[in-house]
Structures are given as structure tokens and as C-alpha cells.
Protein backbone atom coordinates (compact mmCIF):
# COMPACT_ATOMS: atom_id res chain seq x y z
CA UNK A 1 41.40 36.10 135.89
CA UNK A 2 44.88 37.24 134.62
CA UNK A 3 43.44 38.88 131.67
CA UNK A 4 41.69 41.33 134.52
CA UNK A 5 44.60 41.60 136.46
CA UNK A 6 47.02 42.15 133.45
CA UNK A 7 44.03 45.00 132.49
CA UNK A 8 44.14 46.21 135.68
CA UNK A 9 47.48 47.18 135.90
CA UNK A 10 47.89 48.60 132.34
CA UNK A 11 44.64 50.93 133.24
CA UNK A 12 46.98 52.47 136.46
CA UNK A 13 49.98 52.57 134.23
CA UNK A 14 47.90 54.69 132.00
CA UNK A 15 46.48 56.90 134.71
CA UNK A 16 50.20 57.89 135.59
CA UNK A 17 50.28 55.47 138.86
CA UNK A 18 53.73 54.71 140.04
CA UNK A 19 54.78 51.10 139.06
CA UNK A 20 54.82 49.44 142.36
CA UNK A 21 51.11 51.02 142.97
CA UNK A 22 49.89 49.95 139.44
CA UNK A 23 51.14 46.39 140.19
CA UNK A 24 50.33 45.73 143.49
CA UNK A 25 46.86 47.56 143.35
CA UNK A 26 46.03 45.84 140.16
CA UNK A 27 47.30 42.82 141.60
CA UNK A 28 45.44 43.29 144.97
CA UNK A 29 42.15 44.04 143.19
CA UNK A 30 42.45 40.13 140.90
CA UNK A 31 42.93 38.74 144.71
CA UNK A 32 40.23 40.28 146.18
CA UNK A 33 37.67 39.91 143.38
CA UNK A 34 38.72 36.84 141.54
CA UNK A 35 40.20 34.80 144.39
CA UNK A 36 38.06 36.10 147.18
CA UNK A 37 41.03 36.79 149.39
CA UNK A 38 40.68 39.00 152.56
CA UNK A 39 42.71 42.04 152.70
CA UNK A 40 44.36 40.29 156.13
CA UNK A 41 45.81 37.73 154.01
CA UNK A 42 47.49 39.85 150.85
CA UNK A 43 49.81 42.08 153.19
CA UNK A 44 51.14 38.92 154.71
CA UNK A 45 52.04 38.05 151.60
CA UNK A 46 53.54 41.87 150.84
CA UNK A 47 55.51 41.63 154.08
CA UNK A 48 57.22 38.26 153.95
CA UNK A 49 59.32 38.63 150.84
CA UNK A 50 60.86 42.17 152.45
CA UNK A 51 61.03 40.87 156.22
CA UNK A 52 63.75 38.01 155.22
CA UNK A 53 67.54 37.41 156.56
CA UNK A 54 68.64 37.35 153.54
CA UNK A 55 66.56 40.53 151.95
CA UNK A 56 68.43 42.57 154.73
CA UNK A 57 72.11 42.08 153.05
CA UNK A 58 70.69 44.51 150.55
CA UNK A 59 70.28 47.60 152.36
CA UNK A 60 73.81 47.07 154.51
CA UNK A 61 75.87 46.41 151.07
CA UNK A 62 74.62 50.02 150.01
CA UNK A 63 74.96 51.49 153.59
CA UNK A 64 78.38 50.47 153.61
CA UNK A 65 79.18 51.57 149.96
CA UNK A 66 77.55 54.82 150.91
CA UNK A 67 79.76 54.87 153.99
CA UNK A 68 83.13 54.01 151.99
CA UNK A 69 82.44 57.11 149.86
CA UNK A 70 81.44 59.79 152.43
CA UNK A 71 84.13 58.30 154.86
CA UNK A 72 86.91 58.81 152.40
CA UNK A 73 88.04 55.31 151.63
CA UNK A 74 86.89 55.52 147.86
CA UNK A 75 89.22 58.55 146.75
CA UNK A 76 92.55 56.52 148.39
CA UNK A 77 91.18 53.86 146.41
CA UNK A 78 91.18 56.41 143.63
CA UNK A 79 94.72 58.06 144.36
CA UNK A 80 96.67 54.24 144.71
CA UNK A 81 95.11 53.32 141.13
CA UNK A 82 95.94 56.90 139.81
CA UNK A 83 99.33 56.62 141.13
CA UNK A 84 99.97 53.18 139.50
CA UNK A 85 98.48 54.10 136.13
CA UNK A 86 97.79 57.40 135.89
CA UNK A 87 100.85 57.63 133.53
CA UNK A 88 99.77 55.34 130.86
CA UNK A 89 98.28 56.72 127.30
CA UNK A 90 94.52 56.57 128.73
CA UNK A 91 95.51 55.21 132.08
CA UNK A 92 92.21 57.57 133.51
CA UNK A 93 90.55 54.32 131.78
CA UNK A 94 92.39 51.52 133.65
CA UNK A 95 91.50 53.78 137.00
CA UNK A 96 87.83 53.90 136.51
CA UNK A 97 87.97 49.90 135.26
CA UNK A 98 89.80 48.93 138.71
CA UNK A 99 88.12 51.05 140.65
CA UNK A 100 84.34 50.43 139.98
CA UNK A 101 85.64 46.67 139.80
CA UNK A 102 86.99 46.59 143.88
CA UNK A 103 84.66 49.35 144.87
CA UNK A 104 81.71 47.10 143.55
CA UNK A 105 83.40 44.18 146.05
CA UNK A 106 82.66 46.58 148.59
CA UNK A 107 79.37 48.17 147.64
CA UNK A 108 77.59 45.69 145.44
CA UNK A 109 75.90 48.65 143.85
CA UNK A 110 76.63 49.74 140.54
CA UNK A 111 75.26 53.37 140.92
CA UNK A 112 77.69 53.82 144.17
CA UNK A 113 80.22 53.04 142.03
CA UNK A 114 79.28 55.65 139.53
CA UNK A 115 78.63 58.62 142.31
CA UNK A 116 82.10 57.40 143.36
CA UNK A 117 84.15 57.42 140.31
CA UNK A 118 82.48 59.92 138.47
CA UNK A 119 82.94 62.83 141.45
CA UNK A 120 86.05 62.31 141.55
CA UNK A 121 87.05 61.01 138.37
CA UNK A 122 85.40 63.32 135.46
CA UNK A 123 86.96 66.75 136.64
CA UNK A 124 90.62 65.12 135.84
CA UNK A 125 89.29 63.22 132.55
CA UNK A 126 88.26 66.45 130.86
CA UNK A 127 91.49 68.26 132.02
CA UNK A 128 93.33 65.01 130.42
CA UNK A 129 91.70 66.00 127.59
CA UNK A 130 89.31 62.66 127.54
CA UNK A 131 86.32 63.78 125.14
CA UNK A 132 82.63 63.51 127.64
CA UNK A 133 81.79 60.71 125.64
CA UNK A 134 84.55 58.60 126.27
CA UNK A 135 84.88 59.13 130.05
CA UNK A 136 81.11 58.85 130.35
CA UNK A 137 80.53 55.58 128.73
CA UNK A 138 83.36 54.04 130.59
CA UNK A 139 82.12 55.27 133.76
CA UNK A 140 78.60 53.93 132.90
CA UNK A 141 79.16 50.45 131.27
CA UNK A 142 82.24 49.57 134.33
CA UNK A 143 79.86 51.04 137.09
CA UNK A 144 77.37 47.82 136.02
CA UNK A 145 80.21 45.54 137.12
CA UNK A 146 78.47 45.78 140.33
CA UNK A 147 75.99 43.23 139.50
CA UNK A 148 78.53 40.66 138.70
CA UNK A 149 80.85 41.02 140.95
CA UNK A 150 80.28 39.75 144.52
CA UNK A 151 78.76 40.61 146.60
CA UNK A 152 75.97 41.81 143.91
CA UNK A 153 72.64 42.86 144.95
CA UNK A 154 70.83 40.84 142.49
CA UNK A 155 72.25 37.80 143.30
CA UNK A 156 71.29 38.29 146.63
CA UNK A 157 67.76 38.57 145.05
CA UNK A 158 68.31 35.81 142.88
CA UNK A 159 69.43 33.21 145.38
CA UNK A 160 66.31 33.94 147.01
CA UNK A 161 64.06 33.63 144.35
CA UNK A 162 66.22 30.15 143.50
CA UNK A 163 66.42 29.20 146.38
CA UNK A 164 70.13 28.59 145.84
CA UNK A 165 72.67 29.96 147.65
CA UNK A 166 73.80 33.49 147.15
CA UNK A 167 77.32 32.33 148.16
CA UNK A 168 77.37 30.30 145.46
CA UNK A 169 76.11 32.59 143.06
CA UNK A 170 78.66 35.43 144.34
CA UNK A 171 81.37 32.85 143.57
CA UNK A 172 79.92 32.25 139.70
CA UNK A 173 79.67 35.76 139.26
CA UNK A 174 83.80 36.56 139.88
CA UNK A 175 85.26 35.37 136.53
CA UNK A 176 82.74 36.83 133.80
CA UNK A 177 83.01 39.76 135.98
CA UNK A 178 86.68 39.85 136.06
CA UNK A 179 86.62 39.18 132.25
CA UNK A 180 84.10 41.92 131.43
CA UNK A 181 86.58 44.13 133.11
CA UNK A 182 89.44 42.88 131.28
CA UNK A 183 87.65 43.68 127.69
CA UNK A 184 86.14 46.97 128.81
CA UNK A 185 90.15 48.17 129.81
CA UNK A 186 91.18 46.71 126.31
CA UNK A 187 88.39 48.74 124.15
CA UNK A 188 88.57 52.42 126.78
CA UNK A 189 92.24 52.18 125.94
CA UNK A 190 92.08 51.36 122.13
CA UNK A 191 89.54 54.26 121.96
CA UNK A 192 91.58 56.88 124.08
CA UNK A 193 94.51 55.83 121.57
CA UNK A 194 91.89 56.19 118.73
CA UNK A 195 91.25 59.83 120.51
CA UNK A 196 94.52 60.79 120.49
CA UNK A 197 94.93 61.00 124.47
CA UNK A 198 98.29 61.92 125.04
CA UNK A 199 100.16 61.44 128.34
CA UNK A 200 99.21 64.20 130.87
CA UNK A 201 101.36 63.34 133.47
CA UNK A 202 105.00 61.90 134.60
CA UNK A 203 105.49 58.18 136.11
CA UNK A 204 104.84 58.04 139.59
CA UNK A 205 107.78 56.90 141.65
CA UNK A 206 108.03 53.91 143.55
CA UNK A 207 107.82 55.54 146.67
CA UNK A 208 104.74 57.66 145.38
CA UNK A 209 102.85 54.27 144.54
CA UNK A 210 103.98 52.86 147.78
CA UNK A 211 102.47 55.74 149.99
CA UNK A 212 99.48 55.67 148.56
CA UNK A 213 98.87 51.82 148.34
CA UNK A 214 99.89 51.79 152.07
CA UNK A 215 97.19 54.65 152.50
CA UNK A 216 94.32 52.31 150.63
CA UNK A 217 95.56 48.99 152.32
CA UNK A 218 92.08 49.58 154.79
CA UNK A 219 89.95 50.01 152.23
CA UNK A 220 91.55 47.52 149.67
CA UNK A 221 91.25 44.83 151.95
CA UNK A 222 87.38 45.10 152.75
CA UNK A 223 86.56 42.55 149.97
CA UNK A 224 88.81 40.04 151.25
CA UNK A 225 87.65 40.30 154.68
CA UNK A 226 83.74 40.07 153.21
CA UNK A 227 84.81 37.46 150.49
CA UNK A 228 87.06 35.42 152.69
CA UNK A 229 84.53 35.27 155.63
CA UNK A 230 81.34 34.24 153.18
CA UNK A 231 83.50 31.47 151.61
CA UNK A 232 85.08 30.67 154.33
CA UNK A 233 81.80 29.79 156.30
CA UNK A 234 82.37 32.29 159.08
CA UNK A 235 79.78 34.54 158.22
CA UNK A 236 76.72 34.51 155.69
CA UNK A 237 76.41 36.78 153.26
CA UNK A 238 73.90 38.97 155.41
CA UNK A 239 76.29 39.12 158.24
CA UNK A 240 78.78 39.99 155.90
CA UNK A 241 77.27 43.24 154.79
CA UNK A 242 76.69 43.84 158.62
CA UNK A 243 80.31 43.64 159.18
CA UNK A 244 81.68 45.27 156.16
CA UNK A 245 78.94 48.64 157.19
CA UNK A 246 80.64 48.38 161.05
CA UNK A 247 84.55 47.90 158.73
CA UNK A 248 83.65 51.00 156.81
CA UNK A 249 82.32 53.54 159.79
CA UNK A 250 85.66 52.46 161.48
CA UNK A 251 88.18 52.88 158.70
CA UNK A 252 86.09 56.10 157.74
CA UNK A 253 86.10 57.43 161.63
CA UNK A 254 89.59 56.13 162.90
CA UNK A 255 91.93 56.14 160.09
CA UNK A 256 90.78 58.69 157.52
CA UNK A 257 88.78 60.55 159.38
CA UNK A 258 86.44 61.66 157.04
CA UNK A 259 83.06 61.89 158.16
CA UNK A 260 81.12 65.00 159.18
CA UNK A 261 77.94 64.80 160.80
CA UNK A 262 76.45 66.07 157.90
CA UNK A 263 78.42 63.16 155.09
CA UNK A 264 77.36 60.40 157.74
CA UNK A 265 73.99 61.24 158.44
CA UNK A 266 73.87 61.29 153.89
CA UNK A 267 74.80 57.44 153.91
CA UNK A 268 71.77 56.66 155.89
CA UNK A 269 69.74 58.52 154.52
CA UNK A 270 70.98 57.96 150.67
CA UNK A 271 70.45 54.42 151.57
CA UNK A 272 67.23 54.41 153.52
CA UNK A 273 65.81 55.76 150.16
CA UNK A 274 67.20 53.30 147.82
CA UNK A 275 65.91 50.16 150.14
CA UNK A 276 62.70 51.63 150.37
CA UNK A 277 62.40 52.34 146.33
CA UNK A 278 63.26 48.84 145.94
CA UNK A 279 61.67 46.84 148.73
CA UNK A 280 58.04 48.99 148.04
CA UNK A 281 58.63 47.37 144.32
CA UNK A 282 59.35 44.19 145.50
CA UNK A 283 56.62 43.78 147.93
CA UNK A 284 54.19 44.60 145.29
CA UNK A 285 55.63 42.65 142.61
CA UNK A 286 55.51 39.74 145.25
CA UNK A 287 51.56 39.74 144.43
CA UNK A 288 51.69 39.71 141.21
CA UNK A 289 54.61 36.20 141.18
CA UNK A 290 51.53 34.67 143.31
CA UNK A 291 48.93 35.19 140.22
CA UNK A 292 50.98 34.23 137.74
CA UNK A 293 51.91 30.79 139.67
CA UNK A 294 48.33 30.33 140.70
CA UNK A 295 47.00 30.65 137.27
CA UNK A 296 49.59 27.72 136.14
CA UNK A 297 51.84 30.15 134.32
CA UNK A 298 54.98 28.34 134.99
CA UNK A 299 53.75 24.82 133.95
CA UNK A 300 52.47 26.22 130.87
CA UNK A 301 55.38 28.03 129.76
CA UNK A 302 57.66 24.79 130.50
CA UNK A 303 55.49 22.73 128.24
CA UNK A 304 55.16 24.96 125.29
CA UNK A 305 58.59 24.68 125.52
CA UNK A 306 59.32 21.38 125.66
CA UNK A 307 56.41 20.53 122.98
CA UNK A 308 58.51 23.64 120.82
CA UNK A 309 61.19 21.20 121.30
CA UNK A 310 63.66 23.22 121.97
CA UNK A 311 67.69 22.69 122.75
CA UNK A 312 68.50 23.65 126.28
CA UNK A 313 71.05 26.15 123.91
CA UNK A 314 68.75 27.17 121.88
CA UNK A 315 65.87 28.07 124.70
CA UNK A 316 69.07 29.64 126.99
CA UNK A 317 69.92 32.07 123.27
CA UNK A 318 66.19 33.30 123.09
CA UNK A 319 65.96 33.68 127.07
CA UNK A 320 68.79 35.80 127.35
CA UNK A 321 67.66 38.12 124.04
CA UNK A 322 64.41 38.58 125.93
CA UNK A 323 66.30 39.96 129.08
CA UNK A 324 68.18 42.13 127.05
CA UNK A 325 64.75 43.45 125.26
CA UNK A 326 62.62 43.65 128.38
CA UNK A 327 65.59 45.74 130.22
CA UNK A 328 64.87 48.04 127.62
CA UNK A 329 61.52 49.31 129.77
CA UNK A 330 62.38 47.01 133.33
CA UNK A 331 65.03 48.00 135.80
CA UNK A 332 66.57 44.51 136.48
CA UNK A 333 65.20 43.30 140.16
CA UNK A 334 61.32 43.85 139.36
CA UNK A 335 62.01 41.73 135.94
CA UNK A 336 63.58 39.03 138.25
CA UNK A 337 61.27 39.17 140.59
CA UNK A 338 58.51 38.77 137.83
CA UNK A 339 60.81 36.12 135.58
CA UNK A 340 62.58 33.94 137.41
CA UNK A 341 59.70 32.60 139.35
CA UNK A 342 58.05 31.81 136.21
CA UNK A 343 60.96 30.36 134.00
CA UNK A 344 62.03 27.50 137.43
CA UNK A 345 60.05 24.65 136.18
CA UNK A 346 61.16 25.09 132.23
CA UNK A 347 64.78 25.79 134.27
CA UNK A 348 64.48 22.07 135.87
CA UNK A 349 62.87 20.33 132.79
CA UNK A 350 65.87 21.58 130.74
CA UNK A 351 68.08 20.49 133.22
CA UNK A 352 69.70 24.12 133.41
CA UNK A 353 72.53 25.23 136.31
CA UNK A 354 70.96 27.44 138.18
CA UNK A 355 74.64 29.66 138.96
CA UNK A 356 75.35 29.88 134.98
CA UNK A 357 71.60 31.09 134.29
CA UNK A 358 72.10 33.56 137.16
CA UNK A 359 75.08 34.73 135.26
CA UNK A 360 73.75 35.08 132.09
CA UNK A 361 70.79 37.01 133.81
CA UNK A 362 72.76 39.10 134.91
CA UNK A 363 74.85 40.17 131.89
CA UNK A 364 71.91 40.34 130.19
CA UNK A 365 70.00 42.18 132.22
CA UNK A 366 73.59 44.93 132.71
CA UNK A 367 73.07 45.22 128.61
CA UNK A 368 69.59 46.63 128.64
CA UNK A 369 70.06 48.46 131.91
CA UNK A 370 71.95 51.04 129.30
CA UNK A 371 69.88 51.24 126.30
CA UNK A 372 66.78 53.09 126.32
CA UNK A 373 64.66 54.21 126.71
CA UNK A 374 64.50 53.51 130.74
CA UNK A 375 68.23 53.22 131.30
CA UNK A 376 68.65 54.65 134.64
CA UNK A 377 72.33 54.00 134.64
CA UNK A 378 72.68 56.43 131.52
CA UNK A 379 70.59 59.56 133.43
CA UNK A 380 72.35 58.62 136.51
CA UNK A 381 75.76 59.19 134.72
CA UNK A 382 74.66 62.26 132.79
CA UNK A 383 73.85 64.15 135.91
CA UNK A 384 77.14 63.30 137.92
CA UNK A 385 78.55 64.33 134.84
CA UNK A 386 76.59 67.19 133.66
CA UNK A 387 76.28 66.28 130.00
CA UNK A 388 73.13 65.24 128.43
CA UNK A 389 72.08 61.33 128.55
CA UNK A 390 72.52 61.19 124.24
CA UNK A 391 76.44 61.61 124.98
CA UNK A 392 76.44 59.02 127.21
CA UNK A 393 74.60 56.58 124.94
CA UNK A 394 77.33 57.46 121.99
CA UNK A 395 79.98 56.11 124.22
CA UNK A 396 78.33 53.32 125.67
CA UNK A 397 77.88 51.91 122.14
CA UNK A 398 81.55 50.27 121.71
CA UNK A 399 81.44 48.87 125.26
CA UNK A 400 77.89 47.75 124.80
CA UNK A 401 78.84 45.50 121.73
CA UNK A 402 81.13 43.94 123.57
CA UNK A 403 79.25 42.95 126.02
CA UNK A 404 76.83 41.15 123.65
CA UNK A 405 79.84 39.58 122.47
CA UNK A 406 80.48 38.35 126.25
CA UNK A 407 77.31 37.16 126.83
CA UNK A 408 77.41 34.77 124.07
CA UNK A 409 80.61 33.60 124.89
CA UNK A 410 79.22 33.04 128.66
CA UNK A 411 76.43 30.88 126.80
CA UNK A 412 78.61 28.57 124.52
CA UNK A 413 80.64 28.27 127.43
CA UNK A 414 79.58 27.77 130.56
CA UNK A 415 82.58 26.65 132.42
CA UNK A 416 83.42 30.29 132.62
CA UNK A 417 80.80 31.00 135.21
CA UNK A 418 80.96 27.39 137.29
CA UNK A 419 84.46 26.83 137.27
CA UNK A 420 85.28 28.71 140.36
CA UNK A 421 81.91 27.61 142.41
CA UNK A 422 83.26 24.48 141.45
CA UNK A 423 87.04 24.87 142.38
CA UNK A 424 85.26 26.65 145.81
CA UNK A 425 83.26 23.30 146.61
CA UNK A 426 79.90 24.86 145.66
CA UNK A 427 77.18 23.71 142.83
């Protein structure tokens, strides 16, 4: 039976069918025909994975990203980090490194983060005199913070799929996302030194800094009140995206007063298209999980590796090269969708943490989201910043190593990623 199913959907790719039609059709025709399932039952099946509490975080977290950036919150967030290190030989860097870091705390999309920072961010690099390939790759490589840093999409996906809290994984995502951050300042400002950036303009005073931190305070402090109320146990993470879209129309409406009709009516609509990409995808991916567990996939897979005999290292080293390969060709939630329910039971025979293989997911998953040839991240950049997607690859390169380099360190030590869910009371 899988053999016709796997057929099936290479024969639709083929055709030209869209993804989510070439694996839920093929995937709908193996039910039908091999399984004997009514047509009553599969949509059932379609439906329940979208139609969750948690599944609905997803679509808020972008609403209220969206929301941040046509309300006018981003570009204070943009003038307080300018204003503190604006000054500094390739300072543009350490602004687009803080900013995509907090703005992802407040979007938990990696592509709002880009629109954000790139809009307003690429007109001053080039006048700077930041070469297209610098200020690109940056942009690119510290938009993908969003997946790590809470509260990320995928994790939301991911605790679903794990059935482990997302909470939890939000919390094991904060310090390699932090430290990611950390090396990707480091490297931007050893290159724009390499460049020959020089400084483009004076210190900002005191009282400069001061105005505009005090103008940003409402939009800085939107992660701590979504942060603080998820670990706090006041609010889940699902009513935490509510609040933080309600936080963000306020702050937008009241204090900067930045919406038109026309820039509000964009967030819903920028967002109603995103959530309905991804939850078509991940109602027809939800078909094709079923087959694989149904024709023993998982089992099997768990005891070829066990009978490989295999170190719990040394299976975690080739899983995360694999997630790095298959990004390559697979945006990162319909590989997750696809993988993780597969690779539980080998997960629980080699007695793996759950929040550190989330992690590592993740990281690996943000390395092949950049490399071609389907690296959506890299067109996505290229067209904010009208260059073509090769100059964007050329500067991801430096920033791309070290995130290999990361990775590996996340793998030989996985305190990094469980420390704080540990200091935080979670598991």
C-alpha cells in the first residue's frame, strides 16, 4: 500500500499539482482504495488537526506581528536600537540582530521580521555604505531567529505533534536563540570591519536614546507581557497570542496612531493568507502521518535503529544532518508534520528529551530553510530588497557556517537548551 501511495503522489508532483493537493489526493486515493475508507471519514481526519486550541495560536502570533508593523510599533523599535547603536563601526548590524530578535518575541514569524527590518532597514544600509550582500544575509539568517525564539510557530506545531507542552518548548528555545544572536552580531560586525564600514553617523545623546526608548517602552514590553503571562500560568500560549493581537491594535490605535483603514485591513488579510497556505498543507499532510503510522513505519524505523545499534549521539548527529538535507526541498512545518510523528517511538527507545530534540529541529531545520534550492527565506529577502536571490546566498554563507557550528555545539551539549525549562520548573 505505501508503495501506491508514495507513487501516487510523485505522479501529481509530476503533473505540476500543488504540494498539499499531490499529498492529500495521493494520500486520499491509498485510503479509499487500499483501506476502504469512506470519503465521510478522511475529512474528519483533515479537519481535526486544523480545528485545535492550540493550532489557533498560529494565526494570532502572525496577526499580531502583522499588526505591530502596520501599526507603527516596529519602526520605534527600529529608531530606540538605531539610536543606541547606530554609531558603532557596523552598528546597522547590531540593529537588525536586536531587532528581528524582540520583534520575533512578538511575532513568532521569521518572514514578519524580515518585511519589518528590511523596509525599513535596507534604504539606510546602502546609504551607510553596507555592500547588498552583507545587509541581505544578515537580514535573512537573523529573520530565522523567529523559530527559536518564543513564542515560535513551530514549536507551537511541535508541542502538538509531541504532545509536550509548547510552554515548555518556548522556554528551551530562549538560550540557543539568544546565543545564535550573540554569534550572528559577532561575525555581521567582523565582516562590516572586513568591508571597511566606516562610521556614518555621530553618538546619539543621552537624551536622544532616552526619547526614543521611552517612545518603544509599548512595544518593547509586549514580550514580557506574552512571556510573563505563559510562564506565569495566567494564560496559555493560545490566549497569549489572543492578547498580544488585542496589545498590538491598542498600542497601534491609541498611542502611535498608525493605522489606516487601508494598513489594518493588510494585517488581516496578509495573515488570513499565510494561515490558510499553511493549515491547507497541514490538513493534507495530516493524511499522509496516518499511512505512514498505519503501515508500521514508526516501529520499523525504531528497530532498524536499535538493531544498527546506534548511540543516542550518534543517531541525534545523523538526524539532525537529515533535517538540514531535507530543508533543502521542505519548508520546515510540512517536514515536521511528516517527521516527527514517525521518529516518537525511536525518540522514546533512545530515551531522547523531547525540548532538546525540538531545539535541534529547529536549528536544523533554520539551516536548510536558506540553502537551495527551495529557500523561501532567501526569495523572500531578495524581493524586499530588490537584489537577486544569488546575492543573498553569498552573504548568508559566513552566517550559515556558523550556524552548523551551533548546532553541533547544541548536540554535544544539551544543557544549553534544558537549562532554563529546567530553572522555569518545566521538563
Amino acid at each position: 500500500m505505501m508503495p501506491f501511495s508514495l507513487s501516487s503522489i510523485v505522479i501529481f508532483l509530476l503533473s505540476g499539482a500543488p504540494l498539499f493537493v499531490s499529498i492529500g489526493l495521493g494520500s486520499a486515493l491509498i485510503m479509499i482504495f487500499g483501506h476502504h475508507m469512506p470519503i465521510r471519514s478522511i475529512v474528519p481526519m483533515m479537519i481535526g488537526p486544523v480545528a485545535s486550541w492550540p493550532m489557533l495560536a498560529m494565526p494570532l502570533f502572525i496577526l499580531a506581528g502583522a499588526l505591530m508593523l502596520s501599526g507603527g510599533s516596529a519602526k520605534r523599535m527600529v529608531d530606540f536600537f538605531n539610536a543606541a547603536f547606530g554609531h558603532m563601526r557596523g552598528g546597522l548590524i547590531v540593529v537588525v540582530v536586536a531587532f528581528c530578535t524582540l520583534f520575533s518575541a512578538l511575532s513568532g514569524s521569521g518572514l514578519a521580521a524580515i518585511a519589518a527590518v528590511g523596509t525599513i532597514m535596507f534604504p539606510e544600509m546602502r546609504r551607510q555604505g553596507y555592500s547588498d550582500k552583507l545587509s541581505t544575509g544578515v537580514v535573512a539568517v537573523t529573520g530565522e531567529l523567529g523559530v527559536l525564539i518564543p513564542p515560535s510557530i513551530l514549536f507551537i506545531i511541535l508541542g502538538m505533534l509531541m504532545q509536550t507542552s509548547a510552554a515548555s518548548l518556548f522556554a528551551a528555545g530562549v538560550v540557543p536563540g539568544l546565543l545564535l544572536a550573540l554569534v550572528f552580531c559577532i561575525i555581521g560586525l567582523f565582516l562590516a570591519k572586513k568591508e571597511g564600514i566606516k562610521v556614518a553617523v555621530k553618538r546619539a545623546g543621552w537624551r536622544v536614546i532616552g526619547d526614543t526608548f521611552v517612545k518603544a517602552i509599548p512595544a518593547v514590553i509586549m514580550p514580557i507581557i506574552i512571556l510573563g503571562g505563559i510562564y506565569s500560568g495566567l494564560f496559555t500560549p493560545t490566549e497569549a497570542a489572543s492578547v498580544s493581537c488585542v496589545y498590538a491594535i491598542l498600542v497601534g490605535a491609541v498611542v502611535y496612531r498608525g493605522f489606516t483603514w487601508q494598513s489594518f485591513w493588510g494585517a488581516f488579510v496578509s495573515t488570513a493568507k499565510i494561515s490558510g497556505v499553511m493549515y491547507i498543507m497541514i490538513a493534507s499532510i495530516a493524511l499522509f502521518s496516518y499511512i505512514i503510522s498505519v503501515g508500521g513505519a514508526p516501529k520499523a524505523l525504531a528497530g532498524l535503529v536499535i538493531q544498527a545499534g546506534l548511540s543516542q549521539t550518534q543517531f541525534v548527529c545523523v538526524l539532525c544532518a537529515s533535517f538540514i538535507i531535507l530543508g533543502f526541498v521542505f519548508e520546515a512545518w510540512p517536514m515536521m508534520w511528516i517527521l516527527i510523528p514517525l521518529l516518537l517511538p525511536t525518540f522514546a527507545a533512545l530515551d531522547i528529551n523531547l525540548l532538546w530534540m525540538g531545539v535541534l529541529f529547529c536549528v536544523g531545520t533554520m539551516i536548510g530553510q536558506v540553502t537551495p534550492p527551495m529557500c523561501v527565506v532567501v526569495y523572500f529577502t531578495s524581493k524586499i530588497a530588490k537584489v537577486p536571490p544569488g546575492t543573498v546566498i553569498k552573504g548568508i554563507i559566513p552566517f550559515l557556517i556558523a550556524e552548523v557550528i551551533v548546532l553541533f555545539v547544541l548536540i554535544f551539549v544539551p544543557e544549553l537548551s534544558l537549562w532554563f525549562p529546567r530553572v522555569m520548573g518545566m521538563r
